[in-house]
C-alpha atoms as a PDB file:
ATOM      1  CA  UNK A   1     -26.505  19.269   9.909  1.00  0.00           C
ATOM      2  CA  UNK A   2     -25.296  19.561  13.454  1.00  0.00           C
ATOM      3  CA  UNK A   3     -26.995  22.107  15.800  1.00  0.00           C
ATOM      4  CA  UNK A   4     -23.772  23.600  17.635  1.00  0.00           C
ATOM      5  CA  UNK A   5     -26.182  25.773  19.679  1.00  0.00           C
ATOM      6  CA  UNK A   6     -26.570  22.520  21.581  1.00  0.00           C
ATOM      7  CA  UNK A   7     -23.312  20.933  21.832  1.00  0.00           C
ATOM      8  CA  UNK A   8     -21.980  20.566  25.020  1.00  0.00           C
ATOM      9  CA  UNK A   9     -19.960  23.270  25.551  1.00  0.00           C
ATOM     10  CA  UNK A  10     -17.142  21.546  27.625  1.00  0.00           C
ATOM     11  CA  UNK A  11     -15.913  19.053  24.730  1.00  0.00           C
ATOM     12  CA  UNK A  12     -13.049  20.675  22.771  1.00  0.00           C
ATOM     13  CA  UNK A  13     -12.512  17.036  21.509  1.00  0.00           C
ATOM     14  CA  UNK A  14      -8.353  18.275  22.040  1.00  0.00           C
ATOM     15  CA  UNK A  15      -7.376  14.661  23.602  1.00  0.00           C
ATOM     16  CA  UNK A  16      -4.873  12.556  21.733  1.00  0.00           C
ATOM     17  CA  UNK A  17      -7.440   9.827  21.673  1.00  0.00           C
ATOM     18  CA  UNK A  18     -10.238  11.576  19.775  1.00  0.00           C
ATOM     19  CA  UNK A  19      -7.721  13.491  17.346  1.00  0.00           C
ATOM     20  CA  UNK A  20      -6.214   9.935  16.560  1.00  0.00           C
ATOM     21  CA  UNK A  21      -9.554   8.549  16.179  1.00  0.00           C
ATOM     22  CA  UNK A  22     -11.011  11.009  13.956  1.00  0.00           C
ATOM     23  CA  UNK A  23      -7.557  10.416  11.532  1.00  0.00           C
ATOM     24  CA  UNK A  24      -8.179   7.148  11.332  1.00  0.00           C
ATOM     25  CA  UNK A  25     -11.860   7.991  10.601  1.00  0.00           C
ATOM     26  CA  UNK A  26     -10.743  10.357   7.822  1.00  0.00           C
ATOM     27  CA  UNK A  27      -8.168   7.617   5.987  1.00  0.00           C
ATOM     28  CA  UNK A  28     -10.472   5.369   5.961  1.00  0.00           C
ATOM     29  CA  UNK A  29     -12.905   7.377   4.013  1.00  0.00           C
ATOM     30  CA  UNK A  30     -10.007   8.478   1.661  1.00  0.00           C
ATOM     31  CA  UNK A  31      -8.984   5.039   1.065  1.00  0.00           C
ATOM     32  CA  UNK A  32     -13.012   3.810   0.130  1.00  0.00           C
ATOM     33  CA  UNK A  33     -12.729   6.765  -2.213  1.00  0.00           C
ATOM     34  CA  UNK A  34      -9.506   5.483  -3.920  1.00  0.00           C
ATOM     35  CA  UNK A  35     -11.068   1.920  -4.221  1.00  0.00           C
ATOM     36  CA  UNK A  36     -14.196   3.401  -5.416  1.00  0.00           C
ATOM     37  CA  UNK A  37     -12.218   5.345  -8.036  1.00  0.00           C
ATOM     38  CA  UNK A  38      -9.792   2.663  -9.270  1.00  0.00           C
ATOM     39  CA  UNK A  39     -12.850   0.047  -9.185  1.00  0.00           C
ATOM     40  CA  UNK A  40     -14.148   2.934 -12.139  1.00  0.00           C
ATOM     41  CA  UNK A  41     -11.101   2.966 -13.995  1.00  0.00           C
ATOM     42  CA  UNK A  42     -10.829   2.898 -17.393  1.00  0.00           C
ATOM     43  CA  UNK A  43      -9.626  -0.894 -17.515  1.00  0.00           C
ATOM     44  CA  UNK A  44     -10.897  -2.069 -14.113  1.00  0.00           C
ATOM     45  CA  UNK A  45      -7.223  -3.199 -13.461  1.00  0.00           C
ATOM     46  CA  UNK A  46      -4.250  -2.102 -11.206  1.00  0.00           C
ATOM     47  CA  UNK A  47      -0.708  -2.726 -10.962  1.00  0.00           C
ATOM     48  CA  UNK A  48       0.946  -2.969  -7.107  1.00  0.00           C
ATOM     49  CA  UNK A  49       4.324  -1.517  -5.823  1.00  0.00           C
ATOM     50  CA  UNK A  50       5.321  -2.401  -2.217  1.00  0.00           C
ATOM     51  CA  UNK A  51       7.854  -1.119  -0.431  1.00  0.00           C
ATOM     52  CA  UNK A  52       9.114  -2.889   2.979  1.00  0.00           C
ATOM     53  CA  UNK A  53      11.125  -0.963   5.359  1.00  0.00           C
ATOM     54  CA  UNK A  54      12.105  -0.622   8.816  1.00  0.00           C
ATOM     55  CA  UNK A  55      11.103   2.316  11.238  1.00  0.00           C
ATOM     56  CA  UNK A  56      12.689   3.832  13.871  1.00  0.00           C
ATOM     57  CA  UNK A  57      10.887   1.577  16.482  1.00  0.00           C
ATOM     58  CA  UNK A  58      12.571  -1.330  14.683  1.00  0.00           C
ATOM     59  CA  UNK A  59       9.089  -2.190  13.132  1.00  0.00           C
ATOM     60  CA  UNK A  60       8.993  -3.851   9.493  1.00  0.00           C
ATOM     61  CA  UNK A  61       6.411  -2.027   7.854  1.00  0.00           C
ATOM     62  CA  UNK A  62       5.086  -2.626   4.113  1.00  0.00           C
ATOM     63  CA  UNK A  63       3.693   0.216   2.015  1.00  0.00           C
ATOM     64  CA  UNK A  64       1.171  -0.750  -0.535  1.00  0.00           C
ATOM     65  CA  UNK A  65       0.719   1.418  -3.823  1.00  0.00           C
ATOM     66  CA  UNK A  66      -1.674   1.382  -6.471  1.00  0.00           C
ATOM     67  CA  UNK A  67      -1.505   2.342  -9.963  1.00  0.00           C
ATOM     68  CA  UNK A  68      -4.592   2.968 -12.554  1.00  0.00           C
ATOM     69  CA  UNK A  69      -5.298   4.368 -15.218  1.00  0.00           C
ATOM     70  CA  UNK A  70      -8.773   6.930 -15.193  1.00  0.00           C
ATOM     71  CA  UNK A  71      -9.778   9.615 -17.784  1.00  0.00           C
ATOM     72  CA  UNK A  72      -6.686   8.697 -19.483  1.00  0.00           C
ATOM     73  CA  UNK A  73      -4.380   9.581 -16.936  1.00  0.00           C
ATOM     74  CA  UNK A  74      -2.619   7.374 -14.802  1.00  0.00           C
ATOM     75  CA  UNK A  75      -2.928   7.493 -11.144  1.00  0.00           C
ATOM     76  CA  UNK A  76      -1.238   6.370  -8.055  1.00  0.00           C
ATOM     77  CA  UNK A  77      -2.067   6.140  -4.440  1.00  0.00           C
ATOM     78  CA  UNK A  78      -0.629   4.500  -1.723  1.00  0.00           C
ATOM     79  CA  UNK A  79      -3.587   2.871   0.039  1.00  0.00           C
ATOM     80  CA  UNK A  80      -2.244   0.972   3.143  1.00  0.00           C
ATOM     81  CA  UNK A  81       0.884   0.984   5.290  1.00  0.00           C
ATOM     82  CA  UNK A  82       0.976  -2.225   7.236  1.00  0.00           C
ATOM     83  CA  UNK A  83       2.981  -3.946   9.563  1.00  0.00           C
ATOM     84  CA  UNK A  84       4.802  -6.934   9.022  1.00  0.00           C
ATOM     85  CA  UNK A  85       5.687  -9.220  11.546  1.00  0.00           C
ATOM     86  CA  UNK A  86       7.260 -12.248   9.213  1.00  0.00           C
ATOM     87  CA  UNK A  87       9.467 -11.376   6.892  1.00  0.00           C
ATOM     88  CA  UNK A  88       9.242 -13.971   4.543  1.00  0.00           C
ATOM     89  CA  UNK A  89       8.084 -14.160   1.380  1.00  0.00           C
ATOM     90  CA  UNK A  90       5.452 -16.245   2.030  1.00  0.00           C
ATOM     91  CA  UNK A  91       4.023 -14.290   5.034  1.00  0.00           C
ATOM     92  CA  UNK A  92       4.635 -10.747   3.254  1.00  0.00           C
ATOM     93  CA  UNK A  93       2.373 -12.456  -0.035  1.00  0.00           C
ATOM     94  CA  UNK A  94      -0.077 -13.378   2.841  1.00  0.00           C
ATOM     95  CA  UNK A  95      -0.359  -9.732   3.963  1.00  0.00           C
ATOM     96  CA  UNK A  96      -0.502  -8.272   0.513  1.00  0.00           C
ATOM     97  CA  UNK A  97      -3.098  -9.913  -0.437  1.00  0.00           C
ATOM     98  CA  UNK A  98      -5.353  -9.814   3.067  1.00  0.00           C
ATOM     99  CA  UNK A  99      -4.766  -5.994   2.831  1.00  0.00           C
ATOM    100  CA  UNK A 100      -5.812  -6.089  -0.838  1.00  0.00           C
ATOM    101  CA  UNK A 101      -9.140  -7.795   0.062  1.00  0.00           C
ATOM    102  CA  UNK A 102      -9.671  -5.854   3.084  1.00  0.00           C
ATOM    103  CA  UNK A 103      -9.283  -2.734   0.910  1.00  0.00           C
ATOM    104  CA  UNK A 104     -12.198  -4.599  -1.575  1.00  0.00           C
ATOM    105  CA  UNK A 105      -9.489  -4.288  -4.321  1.00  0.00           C
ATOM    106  CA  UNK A 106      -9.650  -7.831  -6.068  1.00  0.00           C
ATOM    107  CA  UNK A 107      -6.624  -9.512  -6.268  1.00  0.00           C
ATOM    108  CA  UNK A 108      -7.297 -10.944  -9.676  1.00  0.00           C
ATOM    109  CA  UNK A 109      -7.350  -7.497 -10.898  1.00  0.00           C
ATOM    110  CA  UNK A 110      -3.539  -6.475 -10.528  1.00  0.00           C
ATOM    111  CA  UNK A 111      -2.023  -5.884 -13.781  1.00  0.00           C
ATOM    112  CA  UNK A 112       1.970  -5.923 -12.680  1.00  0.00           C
ATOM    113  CA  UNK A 113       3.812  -5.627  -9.975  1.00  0.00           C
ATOM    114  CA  UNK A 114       6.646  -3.709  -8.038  1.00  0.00           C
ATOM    115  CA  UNK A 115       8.989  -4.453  -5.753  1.00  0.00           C
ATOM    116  CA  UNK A 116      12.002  -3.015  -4.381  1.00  0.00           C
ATOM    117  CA  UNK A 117      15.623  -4.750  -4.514  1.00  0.00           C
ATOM    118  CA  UNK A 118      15.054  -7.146  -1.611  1.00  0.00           C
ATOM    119  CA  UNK A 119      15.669 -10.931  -2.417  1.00  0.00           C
ATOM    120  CA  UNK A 120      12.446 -11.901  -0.691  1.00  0.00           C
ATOM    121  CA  UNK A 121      10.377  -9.356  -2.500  1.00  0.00           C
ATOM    122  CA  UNK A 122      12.009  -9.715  -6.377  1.00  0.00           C
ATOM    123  CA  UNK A 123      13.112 -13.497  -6.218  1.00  0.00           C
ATOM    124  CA  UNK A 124      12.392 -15.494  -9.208  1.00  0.00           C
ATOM    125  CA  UNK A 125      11.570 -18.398  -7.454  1.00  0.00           C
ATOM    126  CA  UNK A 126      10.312 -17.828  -3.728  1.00  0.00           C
ATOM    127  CA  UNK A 127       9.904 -14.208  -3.644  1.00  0.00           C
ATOM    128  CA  UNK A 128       6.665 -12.368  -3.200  1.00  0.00           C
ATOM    129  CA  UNK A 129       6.509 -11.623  -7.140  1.00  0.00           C
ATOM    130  CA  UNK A 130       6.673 -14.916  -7.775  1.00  0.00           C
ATOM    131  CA  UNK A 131       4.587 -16.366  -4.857  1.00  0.00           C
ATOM    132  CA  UNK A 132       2.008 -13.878  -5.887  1.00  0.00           C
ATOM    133  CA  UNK A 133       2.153 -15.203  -9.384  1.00  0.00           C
ATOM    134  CA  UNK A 134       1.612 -18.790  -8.263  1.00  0.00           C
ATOM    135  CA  UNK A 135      -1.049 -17.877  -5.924  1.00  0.00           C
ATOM    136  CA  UNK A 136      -3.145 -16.278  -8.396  1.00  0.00           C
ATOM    137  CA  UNK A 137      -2.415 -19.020 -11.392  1.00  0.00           C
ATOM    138  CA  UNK A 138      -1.360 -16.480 -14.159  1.00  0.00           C
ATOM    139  CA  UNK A 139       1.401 -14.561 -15.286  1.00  0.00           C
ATOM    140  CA  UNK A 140       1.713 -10.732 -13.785  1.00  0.00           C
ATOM    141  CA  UNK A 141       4.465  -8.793 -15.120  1.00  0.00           C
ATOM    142  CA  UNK A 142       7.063  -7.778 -12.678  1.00  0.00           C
ATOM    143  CA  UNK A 143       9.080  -4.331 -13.227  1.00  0.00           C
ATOM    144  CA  UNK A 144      11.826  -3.241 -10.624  1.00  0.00           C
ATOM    145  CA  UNK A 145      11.366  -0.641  -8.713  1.00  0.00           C
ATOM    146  CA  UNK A 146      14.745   1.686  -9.687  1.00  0.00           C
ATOM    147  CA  UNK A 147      13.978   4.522  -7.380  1.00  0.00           C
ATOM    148  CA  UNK A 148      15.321   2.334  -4.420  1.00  0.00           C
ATOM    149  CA  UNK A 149      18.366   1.740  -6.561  1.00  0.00           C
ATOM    150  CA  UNK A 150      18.711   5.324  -7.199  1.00  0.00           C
ATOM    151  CA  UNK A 151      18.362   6.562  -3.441  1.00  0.00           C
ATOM    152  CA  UNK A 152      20.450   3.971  -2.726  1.00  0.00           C
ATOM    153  CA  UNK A 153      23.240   5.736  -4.526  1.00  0.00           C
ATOM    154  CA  UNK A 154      22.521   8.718  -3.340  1.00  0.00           C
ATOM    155  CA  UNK A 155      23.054   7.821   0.309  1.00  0.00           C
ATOM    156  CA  UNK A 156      26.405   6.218  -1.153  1.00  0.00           C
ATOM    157  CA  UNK A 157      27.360   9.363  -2.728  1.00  0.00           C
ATOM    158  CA  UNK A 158      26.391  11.170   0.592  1.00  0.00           C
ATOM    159  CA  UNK A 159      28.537   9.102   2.457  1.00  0.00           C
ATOM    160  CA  UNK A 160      31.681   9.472   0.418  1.00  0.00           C
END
């Protein structure tokens, strides 16, 4: 363990930089210890939902969720929010899938998929479900993801 007795004792380690760093430091050992855990699943397969959205910097970023079943329970995690600078389908496939192997989560692994209402992510013929499909030479279920449908309404409803 760490002697504090001899720390120096001028660092308060307060700067933006080091808090930032140390965040980063602690998702990335929270998202080893999701891989680990879905790796030890009890079917050694995952399903995907990604979610693409705009923030308020005008910055397409993708969320990336995992689903998998352990001790009999299912299990879901959101593992990687990345930025997206094409928004194609092509392009957003691409990123899935590097962020997938970056995260050591093996692509030939995922069980279904999930996309929100967006052409380019649900199309039956050049969007990402599809493309993914293609890419990875089998069939992988695709299920719609109805809570954008439902907040969708809501914000209707709010608007009224």
């Amino acid at each position: 363990m760490y002697d504090l007795k001899n720390m120096p004792q001028n660092a308060k380690y307060m700067s933006s930089f080091i808090q930032n760093e140390v965040i980063e430091l602690m998702a990335q050992m929270v998202q080893v210890l999701i891989v680990e855990e879905c790796k030890d699943s009890d079917i050694n397969w995952y399903s995907i939902k990604c979610h693409e959205s705009q923030d308020q910097c005008n910055v397409e970023d993708m969320s990336i969720v995992i689903r998998y079943v352990r001790c009999g329970k299912a299990i879901e995690h959101m593992i990687s929010m990345i930025k997206a600078s094409e928004l194609d389908s092509k392009s957003l496939t691409r990123s899935l899938l590097t962020e997938l192997q970056a995260q050591q989560l093996d692509p030939a692994r995922i069980l279904s998929q999930c996309y929100d209402d967006a052409s380019v992510m649900n199309g039956g013929k050049r969007g990402v479900q599809k493309i993914l499909q293609d890419t990875l030479g089998r069939r992988i279920p695709y299920m719609h993801c109805i809570a954008n449908s439902i907040m969708r309404l809501r914000t209707l409803w709010n608007q009224r």
